[in-house]
N, C-alpha and C. Protein backbone atom coordinates (compact mmCIF):
# COMPACT_ATOMS: atom_id res chain seq x y z
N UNK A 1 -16.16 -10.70 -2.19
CA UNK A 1 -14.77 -10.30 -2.17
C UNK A 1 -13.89 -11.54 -2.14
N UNK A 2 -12.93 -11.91 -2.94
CA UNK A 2 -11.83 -12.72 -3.17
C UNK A 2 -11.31 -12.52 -1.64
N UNK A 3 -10.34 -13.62 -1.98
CA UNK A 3 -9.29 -14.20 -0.52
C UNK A 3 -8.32 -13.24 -0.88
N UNK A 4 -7.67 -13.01 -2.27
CA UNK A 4 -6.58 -12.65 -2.59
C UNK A 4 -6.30 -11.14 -2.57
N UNK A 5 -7.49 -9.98 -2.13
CA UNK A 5 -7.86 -8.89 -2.26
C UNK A 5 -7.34 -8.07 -3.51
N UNK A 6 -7.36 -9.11 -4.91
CA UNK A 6 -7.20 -8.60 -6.07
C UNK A 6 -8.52 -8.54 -7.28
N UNK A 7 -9.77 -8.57 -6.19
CA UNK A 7 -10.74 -8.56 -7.06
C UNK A 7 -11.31 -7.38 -7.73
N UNK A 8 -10.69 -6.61 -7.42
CA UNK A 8 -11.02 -5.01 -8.58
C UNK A 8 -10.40 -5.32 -9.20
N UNK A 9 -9.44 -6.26 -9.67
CA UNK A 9 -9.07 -6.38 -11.01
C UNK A 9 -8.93 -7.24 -11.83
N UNK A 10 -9.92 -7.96 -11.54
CA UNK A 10 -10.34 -9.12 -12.14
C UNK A 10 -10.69 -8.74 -13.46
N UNK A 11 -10.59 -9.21 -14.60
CA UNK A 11 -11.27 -8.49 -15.70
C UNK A 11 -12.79 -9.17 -16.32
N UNK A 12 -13.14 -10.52 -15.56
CA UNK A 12 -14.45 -11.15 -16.10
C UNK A 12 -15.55 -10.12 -15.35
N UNK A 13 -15.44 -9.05 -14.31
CA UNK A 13 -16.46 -8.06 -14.03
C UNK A 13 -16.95 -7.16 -15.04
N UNK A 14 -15.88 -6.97 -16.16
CA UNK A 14 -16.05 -6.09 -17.37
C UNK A 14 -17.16 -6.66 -18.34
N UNK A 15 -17.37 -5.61 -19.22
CA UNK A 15 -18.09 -5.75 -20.46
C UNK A 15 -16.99 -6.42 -21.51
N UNK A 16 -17.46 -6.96 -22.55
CA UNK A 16 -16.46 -7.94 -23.26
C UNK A 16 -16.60 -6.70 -24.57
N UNK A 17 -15.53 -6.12 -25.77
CA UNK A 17 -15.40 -5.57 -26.51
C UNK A 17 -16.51 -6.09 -27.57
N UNK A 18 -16.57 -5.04 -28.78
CA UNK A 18 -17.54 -6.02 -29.79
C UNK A 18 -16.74 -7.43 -30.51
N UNK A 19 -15.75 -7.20 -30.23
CA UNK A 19 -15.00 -8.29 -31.02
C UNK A 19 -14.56 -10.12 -30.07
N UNK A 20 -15.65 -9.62 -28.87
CA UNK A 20 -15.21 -10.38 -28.12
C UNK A 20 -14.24 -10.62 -27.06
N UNK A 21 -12.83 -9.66 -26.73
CA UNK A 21 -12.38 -9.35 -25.89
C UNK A 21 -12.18 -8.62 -24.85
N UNK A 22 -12.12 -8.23 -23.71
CA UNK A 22 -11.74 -7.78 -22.43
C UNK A 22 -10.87 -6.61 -22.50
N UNK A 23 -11.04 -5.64 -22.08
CA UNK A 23 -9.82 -4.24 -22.41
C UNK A 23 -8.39 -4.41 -22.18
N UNK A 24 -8.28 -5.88 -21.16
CA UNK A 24 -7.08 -6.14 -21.16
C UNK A 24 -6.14 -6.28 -22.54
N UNK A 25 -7.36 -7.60 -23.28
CA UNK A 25 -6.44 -8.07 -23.99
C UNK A 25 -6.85 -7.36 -25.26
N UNK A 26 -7.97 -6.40 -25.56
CA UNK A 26 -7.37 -5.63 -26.83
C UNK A 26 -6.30 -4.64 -26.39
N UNK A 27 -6.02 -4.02 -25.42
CA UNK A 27 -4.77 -3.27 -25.14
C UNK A 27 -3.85 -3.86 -25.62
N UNK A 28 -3.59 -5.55 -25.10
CA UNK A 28 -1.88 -5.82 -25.23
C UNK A 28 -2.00 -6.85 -26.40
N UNK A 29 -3.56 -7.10 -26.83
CA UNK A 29 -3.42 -7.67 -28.43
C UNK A 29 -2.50 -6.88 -29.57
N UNK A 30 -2.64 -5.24 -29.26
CA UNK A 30 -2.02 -4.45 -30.24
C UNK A 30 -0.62 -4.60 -30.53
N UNK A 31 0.41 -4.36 -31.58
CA UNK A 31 1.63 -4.39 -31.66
C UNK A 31 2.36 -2.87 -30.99
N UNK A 32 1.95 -2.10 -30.38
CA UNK A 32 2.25 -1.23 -29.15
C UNK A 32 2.30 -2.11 -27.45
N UNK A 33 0.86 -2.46 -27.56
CA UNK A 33 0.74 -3.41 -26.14
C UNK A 33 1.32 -4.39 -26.18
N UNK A 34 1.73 -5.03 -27.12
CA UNK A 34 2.66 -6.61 -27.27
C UNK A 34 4.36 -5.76 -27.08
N UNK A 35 4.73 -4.74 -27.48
CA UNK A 35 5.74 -4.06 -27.10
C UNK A 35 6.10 -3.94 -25.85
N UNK A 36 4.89 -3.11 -24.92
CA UNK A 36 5.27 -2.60 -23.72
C UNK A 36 5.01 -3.83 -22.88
N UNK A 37 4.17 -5.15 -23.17
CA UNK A 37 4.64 -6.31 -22.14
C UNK A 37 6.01 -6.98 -22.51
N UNK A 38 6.59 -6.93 -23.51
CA UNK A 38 7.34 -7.51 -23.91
C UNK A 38 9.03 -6.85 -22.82
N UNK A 39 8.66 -5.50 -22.96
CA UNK A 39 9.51 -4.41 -21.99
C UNK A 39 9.38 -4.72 -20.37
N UNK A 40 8.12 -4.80 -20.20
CA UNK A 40 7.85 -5.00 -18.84
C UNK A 40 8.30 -6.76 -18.33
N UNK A 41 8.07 -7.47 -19.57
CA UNK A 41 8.75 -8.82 -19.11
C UNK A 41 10.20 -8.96 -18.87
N UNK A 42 10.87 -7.88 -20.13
CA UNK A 42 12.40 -8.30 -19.98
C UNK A 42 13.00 -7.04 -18.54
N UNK A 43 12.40 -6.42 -17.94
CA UNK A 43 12.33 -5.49 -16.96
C UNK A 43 12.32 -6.18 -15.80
N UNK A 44 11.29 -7.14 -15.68
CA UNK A 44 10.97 -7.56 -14.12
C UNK A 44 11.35 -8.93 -13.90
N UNK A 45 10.76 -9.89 -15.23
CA UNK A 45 10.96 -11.11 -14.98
C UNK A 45 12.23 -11.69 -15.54
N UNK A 46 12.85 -11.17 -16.40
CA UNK A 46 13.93 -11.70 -16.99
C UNK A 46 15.12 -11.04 -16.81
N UNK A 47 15.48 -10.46 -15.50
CA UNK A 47 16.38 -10.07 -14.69
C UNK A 47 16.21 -10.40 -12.75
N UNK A 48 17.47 -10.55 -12.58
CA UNK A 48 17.75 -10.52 -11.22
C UNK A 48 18.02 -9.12 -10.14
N UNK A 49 18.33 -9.22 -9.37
CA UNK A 49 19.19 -8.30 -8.23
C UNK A 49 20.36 -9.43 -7.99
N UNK A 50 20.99 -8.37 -7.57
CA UNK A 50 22.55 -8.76 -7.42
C UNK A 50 22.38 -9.34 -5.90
N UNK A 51 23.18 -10.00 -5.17
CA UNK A 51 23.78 -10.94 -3.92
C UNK A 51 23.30 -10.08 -2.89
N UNK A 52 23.89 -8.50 -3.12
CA UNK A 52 24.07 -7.82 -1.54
C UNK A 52 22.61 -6.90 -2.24
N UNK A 53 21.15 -7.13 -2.89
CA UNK A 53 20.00 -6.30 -2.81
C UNK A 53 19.61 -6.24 -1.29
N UNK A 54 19.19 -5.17 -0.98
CA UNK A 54 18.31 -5.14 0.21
C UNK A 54 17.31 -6.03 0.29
N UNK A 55 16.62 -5.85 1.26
CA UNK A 55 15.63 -6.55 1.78
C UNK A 55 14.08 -5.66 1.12
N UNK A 56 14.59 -4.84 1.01
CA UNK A 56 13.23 -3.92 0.34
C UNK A 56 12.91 -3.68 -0.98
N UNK A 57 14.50 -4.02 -1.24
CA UNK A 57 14.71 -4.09 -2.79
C UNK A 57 14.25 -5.19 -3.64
N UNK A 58 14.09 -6.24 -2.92
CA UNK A 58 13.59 -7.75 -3.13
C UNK A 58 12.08 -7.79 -3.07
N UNK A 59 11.42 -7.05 -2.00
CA UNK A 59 10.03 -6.87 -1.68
C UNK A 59 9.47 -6.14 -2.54
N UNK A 60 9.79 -5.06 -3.43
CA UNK A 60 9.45 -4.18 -4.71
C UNK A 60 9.70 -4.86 -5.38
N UNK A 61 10.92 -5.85 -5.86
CA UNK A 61 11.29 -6.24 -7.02
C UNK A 61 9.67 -7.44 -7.51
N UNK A 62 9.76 -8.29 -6.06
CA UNK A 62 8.39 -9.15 -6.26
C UNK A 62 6.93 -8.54 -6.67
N UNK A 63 7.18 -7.34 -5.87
CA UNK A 63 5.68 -6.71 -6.36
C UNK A 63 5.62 -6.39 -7.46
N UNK A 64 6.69 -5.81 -7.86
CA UNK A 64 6.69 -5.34 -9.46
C UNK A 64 6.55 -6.57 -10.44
N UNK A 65 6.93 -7.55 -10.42
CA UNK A 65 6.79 -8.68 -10.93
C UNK A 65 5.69 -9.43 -11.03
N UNK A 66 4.94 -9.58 -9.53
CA UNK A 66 3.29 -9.88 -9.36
C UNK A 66 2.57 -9.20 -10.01
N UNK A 67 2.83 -7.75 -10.66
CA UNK A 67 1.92 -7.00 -11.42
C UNK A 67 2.41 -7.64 -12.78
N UNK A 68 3.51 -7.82 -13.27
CA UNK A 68 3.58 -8.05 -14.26
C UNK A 68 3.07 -9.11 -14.77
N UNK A 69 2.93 -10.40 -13.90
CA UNK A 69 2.50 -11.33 -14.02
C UNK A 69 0.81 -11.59 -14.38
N UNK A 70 0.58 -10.76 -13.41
CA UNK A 70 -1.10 -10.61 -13.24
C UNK A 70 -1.48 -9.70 -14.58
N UNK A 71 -1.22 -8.62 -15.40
CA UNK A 71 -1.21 -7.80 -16.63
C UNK A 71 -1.04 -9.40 -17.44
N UNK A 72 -0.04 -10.11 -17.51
CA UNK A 72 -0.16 -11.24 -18.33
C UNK A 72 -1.12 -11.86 -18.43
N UNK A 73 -1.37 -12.34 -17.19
CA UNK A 73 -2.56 -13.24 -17.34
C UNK A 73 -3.91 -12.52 -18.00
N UNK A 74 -3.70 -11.40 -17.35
CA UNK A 74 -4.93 -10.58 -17.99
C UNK A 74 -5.35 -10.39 -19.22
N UNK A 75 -4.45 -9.97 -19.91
CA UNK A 75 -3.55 -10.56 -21.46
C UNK A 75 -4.06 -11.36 -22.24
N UNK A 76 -4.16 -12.17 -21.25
CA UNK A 76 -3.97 -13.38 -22.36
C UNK A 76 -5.46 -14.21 -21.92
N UNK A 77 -6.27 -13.19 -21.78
CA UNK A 77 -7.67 -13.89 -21.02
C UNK A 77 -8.17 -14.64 -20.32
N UNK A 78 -7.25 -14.49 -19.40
CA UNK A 78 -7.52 -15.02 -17.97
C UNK A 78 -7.02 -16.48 -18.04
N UNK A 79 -6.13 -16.96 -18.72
CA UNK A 79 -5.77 -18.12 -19.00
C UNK A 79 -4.56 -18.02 -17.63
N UNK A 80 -4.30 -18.95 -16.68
CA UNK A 80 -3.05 -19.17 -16.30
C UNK A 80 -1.57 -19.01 -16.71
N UNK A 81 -0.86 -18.26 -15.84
CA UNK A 81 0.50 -17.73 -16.96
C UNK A 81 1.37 -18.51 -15.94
């Protein structure tokens, strides 16, 4: 078990596609999946909260973002994003 308790979703536990890739990245290889990260990037990472966000609102906003981040990396085969 990882430090980070994100190891169920690691994707090197998987079987690799016949073509050589990971289900991650034939998902978001597609021009549908290159869509919906493209949505989910300009959604989480390429916006703010305003001055007066809550405190909880900030704590979702990060989580939602850590997923997005982590789907990237996944993405893009485990390469560092």
């Amino acid at each position: 078990m990882s430090d980070n308790g994100w190891d169920w979703f690691d994707a090197e536990n998987e079987t690799l596609s016949e073509n050589g890739t990971d289900h991650w990245q034939a998902c978001f290889d597609s021009d549908a999946g290159a869509k919906v990260l493209a949505d989910l990037e300009r959604h989480f990472l390429q916006t703010a909260l305003g001055p007066d966000a809550s405190t909880a609102a900030i704590w979702m906003r990060e989580g939602k973002r850590a997923l997005v981040l982590q789907i990237k990396r996944l993405a893009q085969g485990l390469k560092e994003v």
